[in-house]
C-alpha atoms as a PDB file:
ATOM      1  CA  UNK A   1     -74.794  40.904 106.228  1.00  0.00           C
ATOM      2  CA  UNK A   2     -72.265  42.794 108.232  1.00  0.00           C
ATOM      3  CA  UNK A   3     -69.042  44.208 106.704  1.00  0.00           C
ATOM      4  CA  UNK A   4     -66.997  41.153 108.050  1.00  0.00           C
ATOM      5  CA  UNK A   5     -69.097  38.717 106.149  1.00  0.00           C
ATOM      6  CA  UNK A   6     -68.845  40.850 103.278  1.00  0.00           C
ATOM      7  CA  UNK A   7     -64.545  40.457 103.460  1.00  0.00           C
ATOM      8  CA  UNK A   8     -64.833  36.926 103.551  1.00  0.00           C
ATOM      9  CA  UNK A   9     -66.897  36.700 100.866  1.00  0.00           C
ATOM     10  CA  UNK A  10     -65.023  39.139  98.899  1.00  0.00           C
ATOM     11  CA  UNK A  11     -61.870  37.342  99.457  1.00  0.00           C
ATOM     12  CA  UNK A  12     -63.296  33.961  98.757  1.00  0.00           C
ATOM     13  CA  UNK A  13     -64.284  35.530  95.056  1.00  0.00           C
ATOM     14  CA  UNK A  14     -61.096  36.954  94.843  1.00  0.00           C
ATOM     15  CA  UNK A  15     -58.790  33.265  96.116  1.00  0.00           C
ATOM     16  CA  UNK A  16     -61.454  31.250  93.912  1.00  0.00           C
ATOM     17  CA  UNK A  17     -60.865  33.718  90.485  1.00  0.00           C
ATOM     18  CA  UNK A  18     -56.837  33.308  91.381  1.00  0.00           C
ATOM     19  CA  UNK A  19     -57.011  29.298  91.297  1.00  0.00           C
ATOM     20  CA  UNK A  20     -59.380  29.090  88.039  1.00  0.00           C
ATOM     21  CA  UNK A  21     -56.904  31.750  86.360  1.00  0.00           C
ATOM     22  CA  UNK A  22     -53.591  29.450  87.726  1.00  0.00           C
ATOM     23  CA  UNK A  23     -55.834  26.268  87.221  1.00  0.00           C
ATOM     24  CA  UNK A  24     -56.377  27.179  83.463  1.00  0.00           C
ATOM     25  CA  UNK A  25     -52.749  28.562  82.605  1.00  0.00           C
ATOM     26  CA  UNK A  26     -52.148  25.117  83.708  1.00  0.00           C
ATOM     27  CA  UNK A  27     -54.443  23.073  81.203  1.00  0.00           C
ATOM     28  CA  UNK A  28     -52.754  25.309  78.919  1.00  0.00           C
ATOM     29  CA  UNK A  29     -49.374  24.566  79.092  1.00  0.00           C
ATOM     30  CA  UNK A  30     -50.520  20.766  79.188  1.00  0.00           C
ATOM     31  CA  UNK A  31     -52.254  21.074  76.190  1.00  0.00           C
ATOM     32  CA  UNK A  32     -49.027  22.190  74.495  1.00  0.00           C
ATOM     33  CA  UNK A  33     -47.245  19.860  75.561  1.00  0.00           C
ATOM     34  CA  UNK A  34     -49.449  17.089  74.897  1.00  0.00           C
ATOM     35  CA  UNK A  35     -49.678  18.740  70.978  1.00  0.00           C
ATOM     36  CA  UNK A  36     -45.957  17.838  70.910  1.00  0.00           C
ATOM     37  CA  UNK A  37     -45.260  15.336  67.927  1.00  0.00           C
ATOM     38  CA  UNK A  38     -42.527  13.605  69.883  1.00  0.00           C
ATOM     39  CA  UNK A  39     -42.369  14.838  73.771  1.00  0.00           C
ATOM     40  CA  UNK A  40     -39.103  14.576  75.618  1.00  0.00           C
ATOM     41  CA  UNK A  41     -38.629  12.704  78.442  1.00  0.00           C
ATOM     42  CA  UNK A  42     -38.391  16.029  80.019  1.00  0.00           C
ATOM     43  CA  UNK A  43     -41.729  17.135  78.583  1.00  0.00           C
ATOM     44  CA  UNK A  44     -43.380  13.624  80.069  1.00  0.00           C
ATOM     45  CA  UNK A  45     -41.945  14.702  84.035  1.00  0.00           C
ATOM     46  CA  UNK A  46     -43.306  18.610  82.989  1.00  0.00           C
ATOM     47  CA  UNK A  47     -46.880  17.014  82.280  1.00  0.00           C
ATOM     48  CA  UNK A  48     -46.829  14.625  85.368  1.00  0.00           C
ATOM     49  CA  UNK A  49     -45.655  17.886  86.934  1.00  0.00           C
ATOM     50  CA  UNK A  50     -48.623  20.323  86.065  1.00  0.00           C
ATOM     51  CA  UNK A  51     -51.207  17.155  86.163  1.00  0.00           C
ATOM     52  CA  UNK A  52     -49.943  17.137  89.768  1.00  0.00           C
ATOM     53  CA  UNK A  53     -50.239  20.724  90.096  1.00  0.00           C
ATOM     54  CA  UNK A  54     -53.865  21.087  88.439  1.00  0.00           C
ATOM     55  CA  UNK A  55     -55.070  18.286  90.843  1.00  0.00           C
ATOM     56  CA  UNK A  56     -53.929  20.343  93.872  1.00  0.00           C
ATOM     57  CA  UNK A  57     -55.827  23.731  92.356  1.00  0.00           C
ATOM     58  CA  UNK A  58     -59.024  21.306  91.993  1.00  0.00           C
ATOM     59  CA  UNK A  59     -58.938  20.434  95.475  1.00  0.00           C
ATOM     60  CA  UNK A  60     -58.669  23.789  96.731  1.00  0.00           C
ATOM     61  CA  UNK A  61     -61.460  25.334  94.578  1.00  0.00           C
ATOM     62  CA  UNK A  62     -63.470  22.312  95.903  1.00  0.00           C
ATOM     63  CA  UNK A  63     -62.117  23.197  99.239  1.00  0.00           C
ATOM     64  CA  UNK A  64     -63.267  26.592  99.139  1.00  0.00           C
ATOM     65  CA  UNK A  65     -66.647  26.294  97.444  1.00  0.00           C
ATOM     66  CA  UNK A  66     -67.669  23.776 100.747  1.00  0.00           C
ATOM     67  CA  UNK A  67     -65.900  26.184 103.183  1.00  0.00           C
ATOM     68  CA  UNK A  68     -63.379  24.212 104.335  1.00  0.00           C
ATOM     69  CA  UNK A  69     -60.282  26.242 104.933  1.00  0.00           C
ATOM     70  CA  UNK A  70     -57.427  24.807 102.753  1.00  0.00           C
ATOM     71  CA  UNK A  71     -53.794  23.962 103.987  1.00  0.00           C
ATOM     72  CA  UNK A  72     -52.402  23.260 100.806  1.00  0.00           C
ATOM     73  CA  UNK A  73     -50.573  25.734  99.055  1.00  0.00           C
ATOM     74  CA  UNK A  74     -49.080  25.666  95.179  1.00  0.00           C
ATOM     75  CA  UNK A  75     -45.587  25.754  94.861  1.00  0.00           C
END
């Protein structure tokens, strides 16, 4: 394995550790919502929100784990 190979792989530990860590502080803050008694409308477009936003981070762990190079980015 030359040291190329070694960056890439490197990197792709490092990009997939950053989505898990943003994928879970994300099924946190849902989960606190979703503990709300009574949720505000506001709370209901927040959770549509991060759903959205965890379904993006799923498709580019998936993304990376198959080597596909991923074009989305999280906002």
């Amino acid at each position: 394995m030359d040291f190329s190979t070694q960056q890439d792989f490197r990197a792709m530990a490092d990009d997939s550790r950053r989505l898990a860590a943003e994928h879970h502080r994300y099924s946190t803050l849902l989960e606190a919502i979703q503990k709300k008694p009574f949720p505000t409308v506001e709370d209901e477009v927040e959770a549509m929100r991060i759903k959205k936003m965890k379904l993006r981070l799923k498709d580019q762990m998936e993304a990376l784990t198959h080597g596909r190079p991923s074009s989305m980015s999280v906002a």
